[in-house]
N, C-alpha and C. Protein backbone atom coordinates (compact mmCIF):
# COMPACT_ATOMS: atom_id res chain seq x y z
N UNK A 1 10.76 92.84 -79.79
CA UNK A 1 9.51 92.12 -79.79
C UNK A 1 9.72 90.67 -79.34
N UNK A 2 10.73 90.08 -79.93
CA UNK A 2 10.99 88.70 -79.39
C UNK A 2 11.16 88.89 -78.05
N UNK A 3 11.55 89.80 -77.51
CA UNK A 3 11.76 89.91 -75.97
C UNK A 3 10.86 89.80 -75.03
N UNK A 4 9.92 90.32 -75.54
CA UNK A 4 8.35 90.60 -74.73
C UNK A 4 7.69 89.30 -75.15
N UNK A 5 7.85 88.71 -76.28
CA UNK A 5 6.95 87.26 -76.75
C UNK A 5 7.96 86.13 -75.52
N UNK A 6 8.92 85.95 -75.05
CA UNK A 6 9.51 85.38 -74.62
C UNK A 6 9.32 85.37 -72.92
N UNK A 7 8.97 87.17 -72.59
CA UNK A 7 8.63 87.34 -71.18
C UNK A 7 7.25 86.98 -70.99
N UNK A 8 6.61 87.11 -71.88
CA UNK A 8 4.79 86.99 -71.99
C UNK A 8 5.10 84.91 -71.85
N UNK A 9 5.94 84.46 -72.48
CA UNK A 9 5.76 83.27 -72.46
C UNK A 9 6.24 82.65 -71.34
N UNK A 10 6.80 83.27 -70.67
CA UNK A 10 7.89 82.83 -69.39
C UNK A 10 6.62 83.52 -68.47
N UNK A 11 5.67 83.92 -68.24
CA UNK A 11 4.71 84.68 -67.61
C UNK A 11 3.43 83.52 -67.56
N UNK A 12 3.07 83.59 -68.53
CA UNK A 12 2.16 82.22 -68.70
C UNK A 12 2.69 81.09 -68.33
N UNK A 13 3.74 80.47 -68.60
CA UNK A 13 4.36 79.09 -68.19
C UNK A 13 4.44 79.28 -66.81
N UNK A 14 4.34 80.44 -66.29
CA UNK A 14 4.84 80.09 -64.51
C UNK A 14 6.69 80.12 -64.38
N UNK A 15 7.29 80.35 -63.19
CA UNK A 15 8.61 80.67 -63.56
C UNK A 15 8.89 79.44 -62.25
N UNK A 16 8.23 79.12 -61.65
CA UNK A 16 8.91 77.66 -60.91
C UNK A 16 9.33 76.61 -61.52
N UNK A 17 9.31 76.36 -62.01
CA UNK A 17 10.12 75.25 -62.81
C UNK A 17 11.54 76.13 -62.84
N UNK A 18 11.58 76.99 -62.98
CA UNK A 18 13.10 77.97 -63.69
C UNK A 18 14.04 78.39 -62.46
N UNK A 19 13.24 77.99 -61.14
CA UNK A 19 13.70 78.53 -60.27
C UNK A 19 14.59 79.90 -60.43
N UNK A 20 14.13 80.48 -60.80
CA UNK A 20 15.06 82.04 -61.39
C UNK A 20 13.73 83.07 -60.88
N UNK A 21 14.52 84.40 -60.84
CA UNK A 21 13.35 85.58 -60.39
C UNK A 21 12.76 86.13 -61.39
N UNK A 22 11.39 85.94 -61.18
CA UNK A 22 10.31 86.21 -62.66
C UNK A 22 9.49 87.54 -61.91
N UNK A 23 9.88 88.55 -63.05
CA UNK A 23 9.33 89.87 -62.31
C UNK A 23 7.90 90.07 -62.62
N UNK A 24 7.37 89.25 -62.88
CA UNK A 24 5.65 89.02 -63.49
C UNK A 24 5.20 88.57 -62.02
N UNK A 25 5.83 87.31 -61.39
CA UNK A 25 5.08 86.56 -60.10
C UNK A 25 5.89 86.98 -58.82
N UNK A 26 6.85 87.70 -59.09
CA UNK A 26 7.53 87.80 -58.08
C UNK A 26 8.08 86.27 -57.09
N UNK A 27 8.07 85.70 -58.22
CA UNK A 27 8.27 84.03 -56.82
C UNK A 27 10.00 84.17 -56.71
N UNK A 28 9.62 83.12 -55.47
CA UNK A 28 11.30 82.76 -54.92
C UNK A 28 11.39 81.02 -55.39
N UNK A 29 12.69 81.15 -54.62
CA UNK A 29 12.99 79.67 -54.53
C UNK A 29 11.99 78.94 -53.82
N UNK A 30 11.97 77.85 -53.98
CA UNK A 30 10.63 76.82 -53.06
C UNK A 30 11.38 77.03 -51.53
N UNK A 31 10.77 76.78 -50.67
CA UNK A 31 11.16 76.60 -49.27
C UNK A 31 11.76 75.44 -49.46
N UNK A 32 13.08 74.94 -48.32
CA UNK A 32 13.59 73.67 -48.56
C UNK A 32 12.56 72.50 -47.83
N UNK A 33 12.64 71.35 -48.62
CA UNK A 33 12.01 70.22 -48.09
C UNK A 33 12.67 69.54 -46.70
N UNK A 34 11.76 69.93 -45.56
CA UNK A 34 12.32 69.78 -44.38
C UNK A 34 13.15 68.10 -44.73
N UNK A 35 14.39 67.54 -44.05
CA UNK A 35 14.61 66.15 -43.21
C UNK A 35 14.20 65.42 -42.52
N UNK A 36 13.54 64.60 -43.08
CA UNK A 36 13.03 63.48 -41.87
C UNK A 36 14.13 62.43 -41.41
N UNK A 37 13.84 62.92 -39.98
CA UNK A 37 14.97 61.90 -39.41
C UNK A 37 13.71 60.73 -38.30
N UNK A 38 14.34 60.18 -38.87
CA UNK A 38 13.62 58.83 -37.86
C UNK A 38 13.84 58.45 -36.72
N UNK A 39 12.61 58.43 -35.99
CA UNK A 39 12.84 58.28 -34.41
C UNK A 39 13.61 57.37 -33.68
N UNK A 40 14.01 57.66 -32.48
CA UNK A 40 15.08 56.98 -32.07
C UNK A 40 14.51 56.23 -31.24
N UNK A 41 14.44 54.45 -31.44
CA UNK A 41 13.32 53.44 -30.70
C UNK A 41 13.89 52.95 -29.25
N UNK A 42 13.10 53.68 -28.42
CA UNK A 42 13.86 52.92 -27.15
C UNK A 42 14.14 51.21 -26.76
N UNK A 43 14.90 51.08 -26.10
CA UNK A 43 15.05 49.65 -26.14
C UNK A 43 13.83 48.94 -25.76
N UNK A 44 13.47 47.45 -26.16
CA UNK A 44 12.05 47.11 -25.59
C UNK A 44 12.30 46.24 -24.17
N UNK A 45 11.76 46.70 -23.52
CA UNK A 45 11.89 45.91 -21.86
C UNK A 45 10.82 45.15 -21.28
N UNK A 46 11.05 43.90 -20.97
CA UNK A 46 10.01 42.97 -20.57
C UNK A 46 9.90 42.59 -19.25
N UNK A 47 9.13 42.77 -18.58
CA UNK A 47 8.44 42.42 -17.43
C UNK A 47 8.20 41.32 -16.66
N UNK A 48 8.93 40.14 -16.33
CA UNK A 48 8.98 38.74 -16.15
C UNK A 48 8.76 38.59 -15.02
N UNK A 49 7.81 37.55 -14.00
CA UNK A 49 8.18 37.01 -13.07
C UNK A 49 8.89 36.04 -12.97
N UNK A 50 9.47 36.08 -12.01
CA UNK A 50 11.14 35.05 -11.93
C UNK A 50 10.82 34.40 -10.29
N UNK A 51 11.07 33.18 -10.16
CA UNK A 51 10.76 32.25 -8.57
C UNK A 51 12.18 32.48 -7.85
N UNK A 52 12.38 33.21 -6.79
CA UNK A 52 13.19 33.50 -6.03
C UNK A 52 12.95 32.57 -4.33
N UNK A 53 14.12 31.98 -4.17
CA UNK A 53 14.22 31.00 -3.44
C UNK A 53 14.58 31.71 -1.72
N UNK A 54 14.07 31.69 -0.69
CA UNK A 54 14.36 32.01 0.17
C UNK A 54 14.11 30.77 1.43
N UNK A 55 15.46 31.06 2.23
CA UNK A 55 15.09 29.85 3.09
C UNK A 55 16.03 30.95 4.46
N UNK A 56 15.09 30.58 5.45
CA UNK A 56 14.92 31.30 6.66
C UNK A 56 15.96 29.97 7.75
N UNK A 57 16.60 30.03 8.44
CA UNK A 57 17.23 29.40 9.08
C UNK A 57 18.23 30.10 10.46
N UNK A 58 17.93 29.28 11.98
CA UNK A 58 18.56 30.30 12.65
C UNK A 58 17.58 29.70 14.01
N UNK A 59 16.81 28.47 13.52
CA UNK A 59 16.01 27.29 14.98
C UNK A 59 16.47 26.24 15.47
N UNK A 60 16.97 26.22 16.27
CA UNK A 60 17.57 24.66 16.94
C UNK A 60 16.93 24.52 18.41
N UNK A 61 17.74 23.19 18.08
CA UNK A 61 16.65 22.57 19.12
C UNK A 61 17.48 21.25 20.19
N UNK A 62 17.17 21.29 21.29
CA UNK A 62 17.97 20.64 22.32
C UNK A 62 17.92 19.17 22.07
N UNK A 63 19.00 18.29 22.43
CA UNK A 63 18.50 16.70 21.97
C UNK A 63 17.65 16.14 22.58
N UNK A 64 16.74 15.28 21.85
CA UNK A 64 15.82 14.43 22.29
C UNK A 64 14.28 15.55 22.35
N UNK A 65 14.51 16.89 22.06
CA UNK A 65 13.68 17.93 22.35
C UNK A 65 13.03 18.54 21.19
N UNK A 66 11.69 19.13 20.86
CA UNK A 66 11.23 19.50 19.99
C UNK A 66 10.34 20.26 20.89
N UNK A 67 11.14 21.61 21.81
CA UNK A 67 10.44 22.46 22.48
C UNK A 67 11.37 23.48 21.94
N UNK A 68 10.60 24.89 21.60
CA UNK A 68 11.07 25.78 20.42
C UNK A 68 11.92 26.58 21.86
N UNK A 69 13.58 27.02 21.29
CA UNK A 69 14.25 27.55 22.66
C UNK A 69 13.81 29.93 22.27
N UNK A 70 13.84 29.87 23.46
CA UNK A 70 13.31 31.50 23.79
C UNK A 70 14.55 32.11 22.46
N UNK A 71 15.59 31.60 22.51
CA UNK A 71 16.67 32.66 21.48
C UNK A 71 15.93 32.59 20.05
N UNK A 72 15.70 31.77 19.89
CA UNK A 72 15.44 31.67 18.61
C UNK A 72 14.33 32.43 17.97
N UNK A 73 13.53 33.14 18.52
CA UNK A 73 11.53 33.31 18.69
C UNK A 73 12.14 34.57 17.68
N UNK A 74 13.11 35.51 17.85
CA UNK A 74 13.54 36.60 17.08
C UNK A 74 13.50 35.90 15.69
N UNK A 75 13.72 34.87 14.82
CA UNK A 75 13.94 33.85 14.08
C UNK A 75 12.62 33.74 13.71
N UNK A 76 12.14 33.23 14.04
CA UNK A 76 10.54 33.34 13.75
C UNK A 76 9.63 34.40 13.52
N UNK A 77 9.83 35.10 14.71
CA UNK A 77 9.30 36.57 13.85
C UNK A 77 9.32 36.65 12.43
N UNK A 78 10.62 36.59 12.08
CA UNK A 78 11.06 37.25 11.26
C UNK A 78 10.08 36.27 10.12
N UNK A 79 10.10 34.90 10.31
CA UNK A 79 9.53 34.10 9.31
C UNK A 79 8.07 34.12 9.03
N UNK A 80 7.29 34.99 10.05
CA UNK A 80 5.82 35.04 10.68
C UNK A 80 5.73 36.40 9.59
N UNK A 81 6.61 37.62 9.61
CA UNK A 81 6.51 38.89 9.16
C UNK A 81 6.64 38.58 7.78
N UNK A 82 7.78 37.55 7.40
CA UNK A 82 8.08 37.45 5.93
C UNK A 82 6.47 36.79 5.43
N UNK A 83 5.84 35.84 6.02
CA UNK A 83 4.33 35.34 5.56
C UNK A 83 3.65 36.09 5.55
N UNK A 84 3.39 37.42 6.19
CA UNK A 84 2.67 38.30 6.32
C UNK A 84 2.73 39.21 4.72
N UNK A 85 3.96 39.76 4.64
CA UNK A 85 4.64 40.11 3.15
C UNK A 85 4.30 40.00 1.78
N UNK A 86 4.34 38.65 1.81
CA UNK A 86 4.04 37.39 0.81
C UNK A 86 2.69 36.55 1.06
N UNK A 87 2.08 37.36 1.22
CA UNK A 87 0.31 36.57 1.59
C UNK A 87 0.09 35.22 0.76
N UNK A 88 0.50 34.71 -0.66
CA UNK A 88 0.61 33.83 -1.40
C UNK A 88 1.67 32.88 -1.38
N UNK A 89 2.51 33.47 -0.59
CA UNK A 89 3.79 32.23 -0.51
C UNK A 89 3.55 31.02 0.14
N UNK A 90 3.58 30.00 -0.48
CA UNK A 90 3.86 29.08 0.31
C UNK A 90 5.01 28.35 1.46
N UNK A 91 4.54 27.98 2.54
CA UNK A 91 6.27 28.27 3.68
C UNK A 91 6.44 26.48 3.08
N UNK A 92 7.36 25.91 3.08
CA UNK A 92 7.89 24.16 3.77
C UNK A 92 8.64 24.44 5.15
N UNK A 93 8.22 24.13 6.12
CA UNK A 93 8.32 23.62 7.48
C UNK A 93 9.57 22.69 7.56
N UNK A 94 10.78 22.55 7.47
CA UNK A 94 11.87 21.41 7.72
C UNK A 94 12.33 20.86 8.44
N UNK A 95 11.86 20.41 9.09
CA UNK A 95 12.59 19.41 10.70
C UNK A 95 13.77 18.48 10.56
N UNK A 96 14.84 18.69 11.13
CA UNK A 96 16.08 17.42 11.03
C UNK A 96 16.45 17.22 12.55
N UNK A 97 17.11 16.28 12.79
CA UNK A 97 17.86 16.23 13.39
C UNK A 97 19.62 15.45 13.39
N UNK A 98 20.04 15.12 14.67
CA UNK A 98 21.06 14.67 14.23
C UNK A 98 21.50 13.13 14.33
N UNK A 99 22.65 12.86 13.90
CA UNK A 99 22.58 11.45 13.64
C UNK A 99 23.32 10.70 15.18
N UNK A 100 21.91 10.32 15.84
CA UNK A 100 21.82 9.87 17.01
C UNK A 100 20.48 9.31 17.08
N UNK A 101 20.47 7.81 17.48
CA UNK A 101 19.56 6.97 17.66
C UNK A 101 18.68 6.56 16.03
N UNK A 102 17.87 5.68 15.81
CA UNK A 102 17.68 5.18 14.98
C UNK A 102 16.54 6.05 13.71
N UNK A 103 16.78 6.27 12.78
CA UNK A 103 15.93 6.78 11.47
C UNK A 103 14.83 6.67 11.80
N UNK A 104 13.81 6.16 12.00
CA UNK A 104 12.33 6.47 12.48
C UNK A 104 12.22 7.12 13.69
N UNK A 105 12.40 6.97 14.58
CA UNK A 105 12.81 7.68 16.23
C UNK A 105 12.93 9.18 15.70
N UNK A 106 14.56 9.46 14.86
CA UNK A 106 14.70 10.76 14.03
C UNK A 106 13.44 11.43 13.58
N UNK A 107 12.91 11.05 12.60
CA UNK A 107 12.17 11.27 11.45
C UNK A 107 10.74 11.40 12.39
N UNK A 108 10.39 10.91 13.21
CA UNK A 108 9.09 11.00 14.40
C UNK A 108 9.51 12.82 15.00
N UNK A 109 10.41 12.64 15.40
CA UNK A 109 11.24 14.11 16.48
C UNK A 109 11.17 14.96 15.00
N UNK A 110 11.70 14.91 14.05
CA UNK A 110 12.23 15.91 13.09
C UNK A 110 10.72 16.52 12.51
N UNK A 111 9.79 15.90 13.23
CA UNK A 111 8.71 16.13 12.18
C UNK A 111 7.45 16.93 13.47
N UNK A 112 8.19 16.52 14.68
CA UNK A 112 7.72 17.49 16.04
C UNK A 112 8.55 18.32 15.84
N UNK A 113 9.57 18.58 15.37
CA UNK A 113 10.05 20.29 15.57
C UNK A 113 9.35 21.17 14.67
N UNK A 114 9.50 20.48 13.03
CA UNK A 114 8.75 21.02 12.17
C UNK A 114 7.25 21.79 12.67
N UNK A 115 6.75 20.66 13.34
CA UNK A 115 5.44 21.09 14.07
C UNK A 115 5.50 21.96 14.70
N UNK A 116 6.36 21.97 15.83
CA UNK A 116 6.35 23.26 16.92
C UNK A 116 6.65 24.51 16.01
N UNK A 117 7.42 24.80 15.24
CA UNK A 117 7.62 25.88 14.41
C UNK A 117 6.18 26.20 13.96
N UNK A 118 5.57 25.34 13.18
CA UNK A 118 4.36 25.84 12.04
C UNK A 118 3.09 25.92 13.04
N UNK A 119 3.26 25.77 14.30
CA UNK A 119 2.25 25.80 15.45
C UNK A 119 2.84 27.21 15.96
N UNK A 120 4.05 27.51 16.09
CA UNK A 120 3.68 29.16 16.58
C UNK A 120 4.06 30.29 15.25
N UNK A 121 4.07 29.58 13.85
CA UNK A 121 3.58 30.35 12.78
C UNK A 121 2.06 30.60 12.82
N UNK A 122 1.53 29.67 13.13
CA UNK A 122 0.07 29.65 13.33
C UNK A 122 -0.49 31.05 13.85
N UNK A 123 0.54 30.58 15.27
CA UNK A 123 -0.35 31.97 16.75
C UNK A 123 0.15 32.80 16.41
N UNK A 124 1.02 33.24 15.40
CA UNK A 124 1.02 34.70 14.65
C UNK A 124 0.64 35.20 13.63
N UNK A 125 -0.39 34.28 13.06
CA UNK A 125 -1.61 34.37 12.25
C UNK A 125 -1.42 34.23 11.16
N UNK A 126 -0.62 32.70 11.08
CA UNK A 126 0.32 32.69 9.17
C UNK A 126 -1.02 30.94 9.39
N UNK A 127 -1.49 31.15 7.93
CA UNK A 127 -2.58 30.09 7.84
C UNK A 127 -1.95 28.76 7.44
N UNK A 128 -2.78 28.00 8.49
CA UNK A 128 -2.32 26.56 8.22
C UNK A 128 -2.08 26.15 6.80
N UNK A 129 -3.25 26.72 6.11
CA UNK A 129 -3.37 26.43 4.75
C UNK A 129 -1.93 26.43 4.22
N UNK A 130 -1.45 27.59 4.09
CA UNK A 130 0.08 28.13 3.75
C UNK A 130 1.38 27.43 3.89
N UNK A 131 1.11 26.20 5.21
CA UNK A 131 2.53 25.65 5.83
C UNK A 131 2.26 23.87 5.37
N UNK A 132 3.78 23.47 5.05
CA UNK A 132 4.11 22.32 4.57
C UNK A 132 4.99 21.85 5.57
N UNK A 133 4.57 21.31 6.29
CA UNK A 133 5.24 19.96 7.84
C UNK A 133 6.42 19.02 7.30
N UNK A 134 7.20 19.13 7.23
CA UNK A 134 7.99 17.67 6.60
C UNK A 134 9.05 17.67 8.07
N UNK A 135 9.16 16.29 7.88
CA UNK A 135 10.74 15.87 8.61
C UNK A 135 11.53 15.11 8.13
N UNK A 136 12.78 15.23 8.06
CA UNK A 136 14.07 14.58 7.28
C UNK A 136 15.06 13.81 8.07
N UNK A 137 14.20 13.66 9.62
CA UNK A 137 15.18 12.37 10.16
C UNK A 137 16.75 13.31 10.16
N UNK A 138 17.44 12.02 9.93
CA UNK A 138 19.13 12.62 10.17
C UNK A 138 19.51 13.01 9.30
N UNK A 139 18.72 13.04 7.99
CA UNK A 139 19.00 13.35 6.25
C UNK A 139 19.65 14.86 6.47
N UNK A 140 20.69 15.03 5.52
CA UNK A 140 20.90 16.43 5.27
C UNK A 140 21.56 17.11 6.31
N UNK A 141 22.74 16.88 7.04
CA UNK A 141 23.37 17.49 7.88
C UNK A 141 24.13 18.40 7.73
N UNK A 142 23.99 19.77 8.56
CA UNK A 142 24.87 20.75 7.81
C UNK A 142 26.11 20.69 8.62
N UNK A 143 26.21 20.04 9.66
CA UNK A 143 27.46 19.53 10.63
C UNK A 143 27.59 18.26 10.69
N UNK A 144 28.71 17.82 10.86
CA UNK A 144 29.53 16.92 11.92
C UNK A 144 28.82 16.37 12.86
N UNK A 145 28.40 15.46 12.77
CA UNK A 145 27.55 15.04 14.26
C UNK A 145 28.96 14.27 15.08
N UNK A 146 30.22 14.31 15.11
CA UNK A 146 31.44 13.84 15.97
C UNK A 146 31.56 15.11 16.74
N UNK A 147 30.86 15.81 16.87
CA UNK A 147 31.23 16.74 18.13
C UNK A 147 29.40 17.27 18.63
N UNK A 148 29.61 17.86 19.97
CA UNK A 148 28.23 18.18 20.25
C UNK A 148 27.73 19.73 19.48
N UNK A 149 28.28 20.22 19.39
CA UNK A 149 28.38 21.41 18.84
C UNK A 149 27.49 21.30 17.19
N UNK A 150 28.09 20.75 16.68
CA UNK A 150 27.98 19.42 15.16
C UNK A 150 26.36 18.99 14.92
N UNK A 151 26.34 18.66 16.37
CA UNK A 151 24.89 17.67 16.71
C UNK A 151 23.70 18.94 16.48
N UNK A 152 24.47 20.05 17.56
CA UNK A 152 23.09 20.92 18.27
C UNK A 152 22.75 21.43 16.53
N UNK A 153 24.35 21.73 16.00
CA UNK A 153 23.91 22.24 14.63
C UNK A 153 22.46 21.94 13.66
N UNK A 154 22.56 20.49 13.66
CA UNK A 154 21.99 19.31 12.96
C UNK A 154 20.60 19.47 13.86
N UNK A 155 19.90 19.71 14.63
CA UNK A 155 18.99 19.75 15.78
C UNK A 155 18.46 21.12 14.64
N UNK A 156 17.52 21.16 13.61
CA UNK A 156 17.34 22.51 13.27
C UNK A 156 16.15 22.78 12.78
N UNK A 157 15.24 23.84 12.20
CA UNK A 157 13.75 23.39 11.74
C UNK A 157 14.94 24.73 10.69
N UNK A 158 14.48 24.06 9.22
CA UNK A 158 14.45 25.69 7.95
C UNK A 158 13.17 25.54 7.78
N UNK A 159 12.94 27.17 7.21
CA UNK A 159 12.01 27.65 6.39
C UNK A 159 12.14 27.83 5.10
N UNK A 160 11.25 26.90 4.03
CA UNK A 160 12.02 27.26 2.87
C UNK A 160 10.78 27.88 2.48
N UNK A 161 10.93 28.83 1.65
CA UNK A 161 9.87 29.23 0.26
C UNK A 161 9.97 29.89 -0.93
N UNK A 162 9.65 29.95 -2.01
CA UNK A 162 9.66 30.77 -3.27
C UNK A 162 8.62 31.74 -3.40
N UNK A 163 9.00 33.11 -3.64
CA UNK A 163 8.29 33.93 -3.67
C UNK A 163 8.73 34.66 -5.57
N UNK A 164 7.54 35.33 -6.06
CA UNK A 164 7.54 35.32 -7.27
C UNK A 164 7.83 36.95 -7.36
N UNK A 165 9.10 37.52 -7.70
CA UNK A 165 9.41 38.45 -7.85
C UNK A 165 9.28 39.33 -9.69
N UNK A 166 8.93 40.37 -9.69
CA UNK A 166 8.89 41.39 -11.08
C UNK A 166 10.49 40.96 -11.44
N UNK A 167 10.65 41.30 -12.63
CA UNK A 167 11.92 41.63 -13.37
C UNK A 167 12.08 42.08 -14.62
N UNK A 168 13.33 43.65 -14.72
CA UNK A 168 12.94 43.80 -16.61
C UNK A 168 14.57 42.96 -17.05
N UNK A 169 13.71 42.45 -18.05
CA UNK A 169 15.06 42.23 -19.08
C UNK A 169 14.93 43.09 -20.32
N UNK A 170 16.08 42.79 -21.14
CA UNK A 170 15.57 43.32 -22.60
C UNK A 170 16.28 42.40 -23.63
């Protein structure tokens, strides 16, 4: 009799708690409580514009002359196509020459080559708006003006500009 008062009581109480096999409910063990594993966070990557410096160079120019020479026009293209590219870039126009005859004389010529350049940027349809004229006289020589070679060097128009390139970091 205690046996049956004990199964009758183990019947009513429910047998989960006992995790044991109760032939009244027929229950099992609980199912196991799945693992949560926590997601794996990809790295975070940011999107920056960064000012990238480009300067176009490869125009010279005969002494005393600020008439743009036929070799060079491949040179220009290229600086006409890069404005095309970069619809927002702004170009600087750089005129030098070399150190022969007096700093204003220079700086008058250095600032007609500049011109002739940003005049046939023009006729390839890069907007005035866009181009910055400067001349630097004899300033800034990337040669030797003691040889002619030195000089023609120094005889030069650059193109400088910054264009604003994407970048990820993290």
């Amino acid at each position: 009799m205690k046996k049956l008062i004990a199964l009758s009581a183990l019947a009513l109480a429910g047998c989960a708690p006992y995790q044991t096999y109760c032939p009244f409910h027929e229950c099992k063990k609980p199912a196991p409580v799945p693992v949560v594993v926590p997601a794996v966070i990809a790295p975070i990557h940011k999107i920056i514009l960064i000012s990238k410096p480009i300067t176009i160079r490869g125009v010279n120019f005969k002494t005393n002359s600020y008439k743009l020479l036929d070799r060079d026009l491949p040179v220009l293209d290229q600086a006409a196509a890069f404005a095309h590219k970069y619809p927002s870039a702004m170009l600087t126009v750089n005129g030098y020459c070399s150190h022969t005859g007096t700093f204003a004389y220079n700086q008058r010529l250095s600032t007609q080559r500049a011109g002739s350049v940003a005049h046939y940027l023009e006729n390839h349809d890069v907007s005035s708006n866009r181009l910055i004229v400067k001349g630097h006289s004899y300033m800034d020589p990337i040669a030797s003006n003691a040889t002619a070679q030195g000089r023609f060097a120094n005889q030069r128009v650059d193109v400088n500009s910054t264009i604003k390139i994407h970048k990820v970091v993290r």
